[in-house]
Protein backbone atom coordinates (compact mmCIF):
# COMPACT_ATOMS: atom_id res chain seq x y z
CA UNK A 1 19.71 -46.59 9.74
CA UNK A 2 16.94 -48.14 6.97
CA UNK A 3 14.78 -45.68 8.33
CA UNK A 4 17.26 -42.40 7.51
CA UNK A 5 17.28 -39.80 5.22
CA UNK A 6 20.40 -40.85 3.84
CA UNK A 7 20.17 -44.37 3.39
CA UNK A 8 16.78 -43.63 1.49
CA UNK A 9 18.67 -40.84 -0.69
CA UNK A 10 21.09 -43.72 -1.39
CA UNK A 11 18.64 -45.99 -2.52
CA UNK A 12 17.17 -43.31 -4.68
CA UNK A 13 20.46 -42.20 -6.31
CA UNK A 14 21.73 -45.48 -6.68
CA UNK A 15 18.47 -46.67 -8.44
CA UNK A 16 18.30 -43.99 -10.94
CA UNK A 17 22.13 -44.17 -11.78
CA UNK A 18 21.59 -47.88 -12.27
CA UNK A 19 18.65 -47.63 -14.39
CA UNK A 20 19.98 -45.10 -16.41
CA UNK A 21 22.66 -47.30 -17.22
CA UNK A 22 20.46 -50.44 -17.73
CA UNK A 23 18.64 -48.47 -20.37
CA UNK A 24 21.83 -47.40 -22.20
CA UNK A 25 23.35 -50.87 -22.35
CA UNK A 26 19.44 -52.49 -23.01
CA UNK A 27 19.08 -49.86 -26.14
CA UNK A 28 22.75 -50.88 -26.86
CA UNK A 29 22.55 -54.18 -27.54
CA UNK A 30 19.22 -54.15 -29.33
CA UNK A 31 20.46 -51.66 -31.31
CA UNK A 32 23.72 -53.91 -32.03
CA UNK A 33 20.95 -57.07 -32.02
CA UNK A 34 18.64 -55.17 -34.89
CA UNK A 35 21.71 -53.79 -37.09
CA UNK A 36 23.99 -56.69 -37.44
CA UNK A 37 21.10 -59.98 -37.54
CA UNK A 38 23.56 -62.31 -35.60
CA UNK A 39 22.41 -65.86 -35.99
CA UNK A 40 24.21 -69.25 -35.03
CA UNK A 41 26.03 -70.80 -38.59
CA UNK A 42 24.57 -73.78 -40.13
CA UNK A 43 26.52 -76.18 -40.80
CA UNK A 44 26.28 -78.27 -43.97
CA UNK A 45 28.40 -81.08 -45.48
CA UNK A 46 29.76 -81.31 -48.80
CA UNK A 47 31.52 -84.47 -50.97
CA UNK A 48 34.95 -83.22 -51.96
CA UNK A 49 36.33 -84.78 -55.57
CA UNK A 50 38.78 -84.68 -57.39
CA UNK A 51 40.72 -86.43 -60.74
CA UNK A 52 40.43 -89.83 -59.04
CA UNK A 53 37.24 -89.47 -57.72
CA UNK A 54 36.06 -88.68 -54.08
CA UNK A 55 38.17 -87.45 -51.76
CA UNK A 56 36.17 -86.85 -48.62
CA UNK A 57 33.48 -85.18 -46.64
CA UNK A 58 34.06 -81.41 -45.66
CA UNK A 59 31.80 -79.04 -43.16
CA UNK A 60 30.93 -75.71 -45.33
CA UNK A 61 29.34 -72.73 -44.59
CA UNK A 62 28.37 -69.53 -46.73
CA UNK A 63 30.64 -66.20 -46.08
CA UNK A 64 27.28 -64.17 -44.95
CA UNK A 65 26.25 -67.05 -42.76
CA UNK A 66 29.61 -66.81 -41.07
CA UNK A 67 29.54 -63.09 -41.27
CA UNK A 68 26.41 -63.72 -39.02
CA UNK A 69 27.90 -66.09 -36.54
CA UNK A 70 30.48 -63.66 -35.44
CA UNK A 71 27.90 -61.25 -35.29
CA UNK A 72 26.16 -63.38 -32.89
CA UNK A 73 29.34 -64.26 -30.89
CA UNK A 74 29.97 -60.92 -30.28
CA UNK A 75 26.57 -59.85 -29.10
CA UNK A 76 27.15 -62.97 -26.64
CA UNK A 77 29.72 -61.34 -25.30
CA UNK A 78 28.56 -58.33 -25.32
CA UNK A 79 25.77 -59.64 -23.14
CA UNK A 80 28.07 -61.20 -20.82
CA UNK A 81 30.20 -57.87 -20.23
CA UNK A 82 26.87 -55.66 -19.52
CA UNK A 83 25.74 -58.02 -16.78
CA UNK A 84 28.73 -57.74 -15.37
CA UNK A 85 29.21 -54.44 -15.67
CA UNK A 86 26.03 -54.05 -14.25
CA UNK A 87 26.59 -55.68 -11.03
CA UNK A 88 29.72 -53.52 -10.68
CA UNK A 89 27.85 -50.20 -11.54
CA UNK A 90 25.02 -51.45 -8.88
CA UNK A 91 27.98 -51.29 -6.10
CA UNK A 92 29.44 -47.83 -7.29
CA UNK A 93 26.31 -46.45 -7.52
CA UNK A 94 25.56 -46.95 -3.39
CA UNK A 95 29.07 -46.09 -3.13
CA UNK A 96 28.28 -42.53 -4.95
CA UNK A 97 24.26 -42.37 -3.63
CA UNK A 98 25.66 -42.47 -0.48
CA UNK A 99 28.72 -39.74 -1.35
CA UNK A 100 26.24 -37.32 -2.48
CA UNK A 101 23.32 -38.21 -0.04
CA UNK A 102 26.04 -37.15 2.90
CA UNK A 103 27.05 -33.69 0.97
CA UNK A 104 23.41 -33.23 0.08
CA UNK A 105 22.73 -33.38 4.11
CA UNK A 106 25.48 -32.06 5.37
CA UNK A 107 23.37 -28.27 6.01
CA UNK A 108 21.38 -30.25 7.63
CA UNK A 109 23.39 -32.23 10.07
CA UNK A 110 24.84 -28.54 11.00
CA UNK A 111 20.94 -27.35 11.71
CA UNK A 112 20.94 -30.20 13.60
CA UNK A 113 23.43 -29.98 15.73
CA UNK A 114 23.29 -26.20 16.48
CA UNK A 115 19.21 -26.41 17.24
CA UNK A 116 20.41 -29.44 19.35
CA UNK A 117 22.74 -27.18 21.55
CA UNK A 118 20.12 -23.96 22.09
CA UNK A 119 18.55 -24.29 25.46
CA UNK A 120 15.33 -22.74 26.21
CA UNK A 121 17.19 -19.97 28.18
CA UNK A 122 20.20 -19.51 25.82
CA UNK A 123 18.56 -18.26 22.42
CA UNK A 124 22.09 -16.72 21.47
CA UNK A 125 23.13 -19.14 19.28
CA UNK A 126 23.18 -18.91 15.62
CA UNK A 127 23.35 -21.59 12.55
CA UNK A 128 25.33 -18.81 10.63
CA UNK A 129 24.82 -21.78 7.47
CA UNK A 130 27.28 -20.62 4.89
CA UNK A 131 27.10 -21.88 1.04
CA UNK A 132 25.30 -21.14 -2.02
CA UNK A 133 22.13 -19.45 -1.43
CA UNK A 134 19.87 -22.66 -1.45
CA UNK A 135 16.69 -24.04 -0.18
CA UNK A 136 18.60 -24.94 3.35
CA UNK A 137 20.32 -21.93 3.09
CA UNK A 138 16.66 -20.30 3.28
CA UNK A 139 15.91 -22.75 5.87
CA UNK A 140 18.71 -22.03 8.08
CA UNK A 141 18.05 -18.47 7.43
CA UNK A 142 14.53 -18.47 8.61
CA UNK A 143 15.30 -20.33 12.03
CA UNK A 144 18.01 -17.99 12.58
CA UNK A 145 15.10 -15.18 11.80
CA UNK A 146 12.53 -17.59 14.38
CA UNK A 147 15.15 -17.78 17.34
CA UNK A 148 16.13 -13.84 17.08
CA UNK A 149 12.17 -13.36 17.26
CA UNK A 150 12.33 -16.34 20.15
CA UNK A 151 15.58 -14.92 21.84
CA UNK A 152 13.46 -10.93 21.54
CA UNK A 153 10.27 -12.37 23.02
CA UNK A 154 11.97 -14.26 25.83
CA UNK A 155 13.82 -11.28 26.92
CA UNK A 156 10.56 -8.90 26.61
CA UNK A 157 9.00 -11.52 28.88
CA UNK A 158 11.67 -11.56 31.64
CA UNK A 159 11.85 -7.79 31.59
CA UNK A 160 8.19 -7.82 32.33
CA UNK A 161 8.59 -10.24 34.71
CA UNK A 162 11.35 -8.57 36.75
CA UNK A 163 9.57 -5.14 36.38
CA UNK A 164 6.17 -6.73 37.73
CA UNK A 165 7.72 -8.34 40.31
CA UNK A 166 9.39 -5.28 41.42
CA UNK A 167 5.89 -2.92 40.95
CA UNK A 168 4.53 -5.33 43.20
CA UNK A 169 7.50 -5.30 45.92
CA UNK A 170 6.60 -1.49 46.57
CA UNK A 171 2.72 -1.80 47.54
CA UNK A 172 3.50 -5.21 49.34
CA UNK A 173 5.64 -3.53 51.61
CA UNK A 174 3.36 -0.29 51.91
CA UNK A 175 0.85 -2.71 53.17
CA UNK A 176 3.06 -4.64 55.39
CA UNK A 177 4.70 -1.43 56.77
CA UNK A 178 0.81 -0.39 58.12
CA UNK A 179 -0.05 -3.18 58.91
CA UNK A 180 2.67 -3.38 61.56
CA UNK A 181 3.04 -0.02 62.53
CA UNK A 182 -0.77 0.88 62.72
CA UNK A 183 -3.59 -1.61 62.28
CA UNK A 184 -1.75 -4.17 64.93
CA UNK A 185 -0.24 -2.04 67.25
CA UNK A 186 -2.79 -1.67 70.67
CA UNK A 187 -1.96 2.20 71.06
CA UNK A 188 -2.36 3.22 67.53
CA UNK A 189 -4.47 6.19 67.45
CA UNK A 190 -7.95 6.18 65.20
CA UNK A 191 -6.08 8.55 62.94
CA UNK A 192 -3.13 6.67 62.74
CA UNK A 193 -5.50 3.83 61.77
CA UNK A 194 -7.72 5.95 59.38
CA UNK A 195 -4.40 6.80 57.38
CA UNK A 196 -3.18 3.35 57.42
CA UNK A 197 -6.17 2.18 56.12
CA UNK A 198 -6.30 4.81 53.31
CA UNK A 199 -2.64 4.30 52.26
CA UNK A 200 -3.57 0.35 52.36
CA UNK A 201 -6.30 0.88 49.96
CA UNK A 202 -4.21 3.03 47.82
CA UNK A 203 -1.49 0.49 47.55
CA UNK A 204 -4.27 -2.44 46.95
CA UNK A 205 -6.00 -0.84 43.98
CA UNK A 206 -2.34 0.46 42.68
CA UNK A 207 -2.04 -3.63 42.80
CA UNK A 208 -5.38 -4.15 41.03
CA UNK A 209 -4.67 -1.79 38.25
CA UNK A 210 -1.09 -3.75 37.77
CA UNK A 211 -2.45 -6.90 37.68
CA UNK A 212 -5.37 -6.09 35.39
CA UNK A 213 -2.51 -4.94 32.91
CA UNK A 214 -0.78 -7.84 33.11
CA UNK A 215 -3.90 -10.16 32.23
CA UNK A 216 -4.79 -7.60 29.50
CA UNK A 217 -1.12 -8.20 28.33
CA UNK A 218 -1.47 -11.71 28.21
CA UNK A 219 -5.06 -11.98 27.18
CA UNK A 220 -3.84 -9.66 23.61
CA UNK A 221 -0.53 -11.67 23.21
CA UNK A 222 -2.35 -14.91 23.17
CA UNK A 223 -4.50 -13.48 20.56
CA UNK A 224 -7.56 -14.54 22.35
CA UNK A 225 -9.96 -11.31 21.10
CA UNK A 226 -12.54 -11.10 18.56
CA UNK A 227 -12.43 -8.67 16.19
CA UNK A 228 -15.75 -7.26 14.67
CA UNK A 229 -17.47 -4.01 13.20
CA UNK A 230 -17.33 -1.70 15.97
CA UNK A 231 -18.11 2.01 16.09
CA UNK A 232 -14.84 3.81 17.63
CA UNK A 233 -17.27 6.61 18.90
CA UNK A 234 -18.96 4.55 21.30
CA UNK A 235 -16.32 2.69 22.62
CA UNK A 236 -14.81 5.97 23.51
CA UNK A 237 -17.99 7.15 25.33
CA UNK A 238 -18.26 3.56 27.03
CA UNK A 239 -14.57 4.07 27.96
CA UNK A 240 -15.53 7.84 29.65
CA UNK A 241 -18.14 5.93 31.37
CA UNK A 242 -16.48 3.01 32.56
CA UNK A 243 -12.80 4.28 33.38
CA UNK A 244 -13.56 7.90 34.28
CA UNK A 245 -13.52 7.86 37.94
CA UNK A 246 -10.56 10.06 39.39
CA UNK A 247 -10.00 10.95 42.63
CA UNK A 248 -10.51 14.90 42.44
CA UNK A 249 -12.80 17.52 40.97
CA UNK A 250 -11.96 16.44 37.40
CA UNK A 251 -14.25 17.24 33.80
CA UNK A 252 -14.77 15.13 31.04
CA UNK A 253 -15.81 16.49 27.66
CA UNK A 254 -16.59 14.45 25.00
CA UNK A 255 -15.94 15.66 21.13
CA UNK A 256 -17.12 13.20 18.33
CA UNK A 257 -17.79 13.76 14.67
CA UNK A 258 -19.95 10.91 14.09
CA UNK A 259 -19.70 7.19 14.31
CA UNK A 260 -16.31 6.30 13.00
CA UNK A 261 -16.43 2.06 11.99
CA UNK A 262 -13.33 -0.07 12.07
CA UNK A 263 -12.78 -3.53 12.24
CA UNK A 264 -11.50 -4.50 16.16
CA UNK A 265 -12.03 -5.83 19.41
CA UNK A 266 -14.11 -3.90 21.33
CA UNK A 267 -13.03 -4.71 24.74
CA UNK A 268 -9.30 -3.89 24.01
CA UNK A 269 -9.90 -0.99 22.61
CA UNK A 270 -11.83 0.21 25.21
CA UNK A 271 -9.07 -0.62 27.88
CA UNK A 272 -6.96 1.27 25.73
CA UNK A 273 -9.23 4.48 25.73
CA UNK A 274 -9.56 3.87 29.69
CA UNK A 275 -5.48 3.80 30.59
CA UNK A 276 -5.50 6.92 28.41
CA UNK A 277 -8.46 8.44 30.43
CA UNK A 278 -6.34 7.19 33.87
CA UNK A 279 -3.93 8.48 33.06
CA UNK A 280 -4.62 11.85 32.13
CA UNK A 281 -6.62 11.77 35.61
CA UNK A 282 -3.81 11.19 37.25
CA UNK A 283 -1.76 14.23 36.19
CA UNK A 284 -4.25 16.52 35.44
CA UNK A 285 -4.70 19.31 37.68
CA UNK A 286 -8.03 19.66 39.96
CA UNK A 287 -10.85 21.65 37.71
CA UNK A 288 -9.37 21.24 34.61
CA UNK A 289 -10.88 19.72 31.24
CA UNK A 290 -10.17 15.82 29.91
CA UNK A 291 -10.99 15.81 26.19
CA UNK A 292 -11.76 12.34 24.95
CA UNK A 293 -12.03 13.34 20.91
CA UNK A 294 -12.85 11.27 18.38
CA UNK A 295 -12.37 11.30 14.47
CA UNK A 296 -11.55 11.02 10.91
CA UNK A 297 -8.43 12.07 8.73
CA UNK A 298 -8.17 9.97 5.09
CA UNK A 299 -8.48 6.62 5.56
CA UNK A 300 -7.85 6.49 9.48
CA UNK A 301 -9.39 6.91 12.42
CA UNK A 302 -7.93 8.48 15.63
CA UNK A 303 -8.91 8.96 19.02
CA UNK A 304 -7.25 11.69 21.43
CA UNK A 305 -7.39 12.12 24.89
CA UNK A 306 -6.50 15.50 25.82
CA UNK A 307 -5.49 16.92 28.95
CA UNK A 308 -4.16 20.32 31.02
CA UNK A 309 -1.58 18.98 33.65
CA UNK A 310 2.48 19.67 33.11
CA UNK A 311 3.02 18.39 30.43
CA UNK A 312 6.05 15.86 29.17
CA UNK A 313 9.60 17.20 27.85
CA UNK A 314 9.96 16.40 23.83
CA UNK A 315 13.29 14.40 24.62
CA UNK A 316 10.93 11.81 26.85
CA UNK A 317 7.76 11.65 24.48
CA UNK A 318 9.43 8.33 22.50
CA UNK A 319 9.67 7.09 25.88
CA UNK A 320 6.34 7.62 27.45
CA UNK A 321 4.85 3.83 25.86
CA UNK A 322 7.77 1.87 27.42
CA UNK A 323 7.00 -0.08 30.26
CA UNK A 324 7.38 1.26 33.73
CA UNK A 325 8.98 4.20 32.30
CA UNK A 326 9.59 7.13 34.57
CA UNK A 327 10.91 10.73 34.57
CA UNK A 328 10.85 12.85 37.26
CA UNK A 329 7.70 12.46 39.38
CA UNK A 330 5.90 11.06 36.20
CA UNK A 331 5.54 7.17 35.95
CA UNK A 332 3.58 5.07 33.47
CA UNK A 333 3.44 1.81 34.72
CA UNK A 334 2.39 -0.94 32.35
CA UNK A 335 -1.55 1.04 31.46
CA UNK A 336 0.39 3.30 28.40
CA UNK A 337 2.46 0.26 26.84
CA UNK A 338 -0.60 -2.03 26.79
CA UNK A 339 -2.04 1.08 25.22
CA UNK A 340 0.82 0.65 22.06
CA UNK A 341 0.32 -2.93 22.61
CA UNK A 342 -3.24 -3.02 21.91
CA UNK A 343 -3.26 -0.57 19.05
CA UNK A 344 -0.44 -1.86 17.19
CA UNK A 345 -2.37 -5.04 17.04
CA UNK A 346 -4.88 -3.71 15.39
CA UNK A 347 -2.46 -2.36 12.73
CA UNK A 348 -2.57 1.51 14.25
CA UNK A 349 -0.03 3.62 15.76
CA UNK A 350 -0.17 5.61 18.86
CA UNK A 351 1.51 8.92 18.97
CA UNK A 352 2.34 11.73 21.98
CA UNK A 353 2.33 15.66 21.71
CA UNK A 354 2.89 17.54 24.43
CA UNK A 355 4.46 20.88 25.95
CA UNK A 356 5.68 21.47 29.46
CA UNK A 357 3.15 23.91 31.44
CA UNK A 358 0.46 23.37 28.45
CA UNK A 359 -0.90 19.87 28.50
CA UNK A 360 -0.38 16.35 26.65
CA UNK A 361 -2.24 14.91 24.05
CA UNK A 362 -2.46 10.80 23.57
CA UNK A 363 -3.37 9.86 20.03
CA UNK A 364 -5.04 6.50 18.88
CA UNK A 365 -4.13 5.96 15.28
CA UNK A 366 -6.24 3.02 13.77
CA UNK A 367 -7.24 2.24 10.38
CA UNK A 368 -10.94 2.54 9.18
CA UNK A 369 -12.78 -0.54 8.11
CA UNK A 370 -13.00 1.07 4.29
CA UNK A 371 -8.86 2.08 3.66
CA UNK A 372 -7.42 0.77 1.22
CA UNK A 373 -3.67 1.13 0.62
CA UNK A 374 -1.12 1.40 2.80
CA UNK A 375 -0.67 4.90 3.48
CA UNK A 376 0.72 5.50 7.03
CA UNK A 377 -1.61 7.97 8.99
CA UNK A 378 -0.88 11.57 8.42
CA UNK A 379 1.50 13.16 11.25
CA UNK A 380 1.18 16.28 13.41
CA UNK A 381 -2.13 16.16 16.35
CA UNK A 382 -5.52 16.43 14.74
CA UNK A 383 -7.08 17.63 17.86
CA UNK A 384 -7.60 20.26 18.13
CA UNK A 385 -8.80 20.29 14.15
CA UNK A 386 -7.23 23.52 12.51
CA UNK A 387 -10.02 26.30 11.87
């Protein structure tokens, strides 16, 4: 109780109210004290006489010297009424201190209570604080803005959950399926065990690639990267290098105009250019040409990663950087939202053009380590550039 809020807004109210009226009275009776001159009378004795000599002996006094006593009297009792009224303005003033102390906190005891009934798995409560537009108006305002932040982030971290553990459920049981069926059963044929084996290695790096996602996912949320001066031309050509590896007769061509310098981490965006590359891999038709194309328009940089397989329908392109999105036989898995992921951390934008038959085009937006402004990146596909 001492130790509350309250009780020490009390003790402030109720110590300025009684000060404040201290002073008055003090100045008061100074005032009174300085203007009138009270002083006790002095009392003197005269003879009194008359025809037949004296009569007697009489106390006198002079008119201002009585003028003075009452003076003085009065300012007695003046005295006497402030300290009174003092000790009864001492009790009123807790009385209101504690009035206003209570309406003062009263947002507060709401924020209180409501915070006090949101679990960590029911973010769907609101304070809702209503009132004039105060500072615990803005307070209440700003947790409600924290726990719908809270509230989006928990549910983006359950979906991911539930759609990882159901990516995983499909390989799992791939495996498990040849494991029985082929690899332990005495009569399996060496084909039969050749293709078990191949569909089991399938399914393990299909694993591989999901959990490397996941720990790229938590590696940028945590904000664990380092961010230097890094030339966006040779992280693409690391990323060709590196992430390139697809499973048919597949060519890479590399288009650059230079070194292009921006301010990021490395690593990520290397991952980023690699799903990209994957990807493409994946869909692209055997022969055909992967462009990995890298350059400058204004004050941003971009990096495209062009390919000739069959294309994606404009209606699903704002879909395509979702996780585990899917249409048709197409499927993206968590490689093209880490792509958005990692980008938009670096204060870019990633962007899709495609048409079906003709190819897709993936588009790195990311902003140069000299812009200044903040001009949005210019839209339409610069690869290929206009002649």
């Amino acid at each position: 109780m001492v130790r509350s809020i309250r009780f020490r807004l009390t003790v402030i109210y109720s110590a300025l109210l009684f000060a404040l009226a201290g002073a008055g009275l003090a100045i008061t009776y100074f005032a009174v004290a300085r203007s009138t001159q009270p002083q006790p009378i002095t009392e003197r004795t005269a003879k009194v006489y008359n025809s037949s000599g004296l009569v007697g002996v009489t106390t006198v006094a002079e008119v201002s010297e009585v003028e003075a006593a009452v003076n003085y009297n009065t300012l007695q009792n003046m005295r006497n009424y402030s300290m009174v009224a003092l000790g009864g303005l001492f009790v009123a003033s807790l009385g209101i201190g504690w009035v206003l102390s209570g309406r003062a906190l009263r947002p507060v005891g709401a924020i209180t209570r409501t915070a006090r009934e949101i679990q960590a798995t029911d973010l769907a409560r609101r304070i809702h604080l209503q009132g004039p537009k105060d500072e615990l108006r803005d307070l209440a305002d700003t947790i409600d803005s924290m726990l719908d932040r809270l509230d989006h982030a928990f549910r983006a971290q359950r979906q991911l959950i539930d759609d990882a553990s159901h990516e995983l459920r499909s390989p799992l049981a791939i495996i498990r399926t040849n494991l029985d069926a082929s690899l332990t059963t005495p009569d399996a044929t060496p084909q039969e065990r050749a293709r078990a084996v191949a569909v089991v290695d399938r399914a393990t790096d299909r694993m591989s690639r999901l959990v490397e996602d996941l720990l790229a996912t938590a590696r940028r949320e945590a904000d664990t990267m380092a961010d230097t001066d890094i030339d966006l031309t040779a992280v693409a050509r690391e990323a060709g290098e590196e992430y390139f590896l697809p499973a048919k007769p597949l060519h890479l061509r590399y288009a650059a105009t230079g070194p292009q310098h921006l301010i990021g981490d490395a690593d990520a965006l290397r991952r980023a250019a690699g799903n990209l590359l994957s990807n493409a891999a994946r869909l692209a038709p055997a022969d055909s040409v992967v462009t990995l194309a890298t350059g400058r328009t204004g004050a941003w940089l971009w990096l495209a990663v062009t390919d000739e397989g069959p294309g994606i329908p404009a209606s699903d392109l704002p879909q395509v950087f979702d996780r585990f999105w899917r249409a048709d036989h197409r499927r993206t898995g968590l490689g093209l939202a880490i792509v958005r992921q990692i980008v938009e951390s670096h204060g870019g934008q990633v962007a899709a053009f495609s048409e079906l038959g003709r190819g897709s085009t993936f588009v790195l937006w990311l902003p140069a380590a000299d812009r200044t402004g903040d001009a949005p990146p210019p839209p339409g596909n610069p690869w290929p550039p206009p002649t």
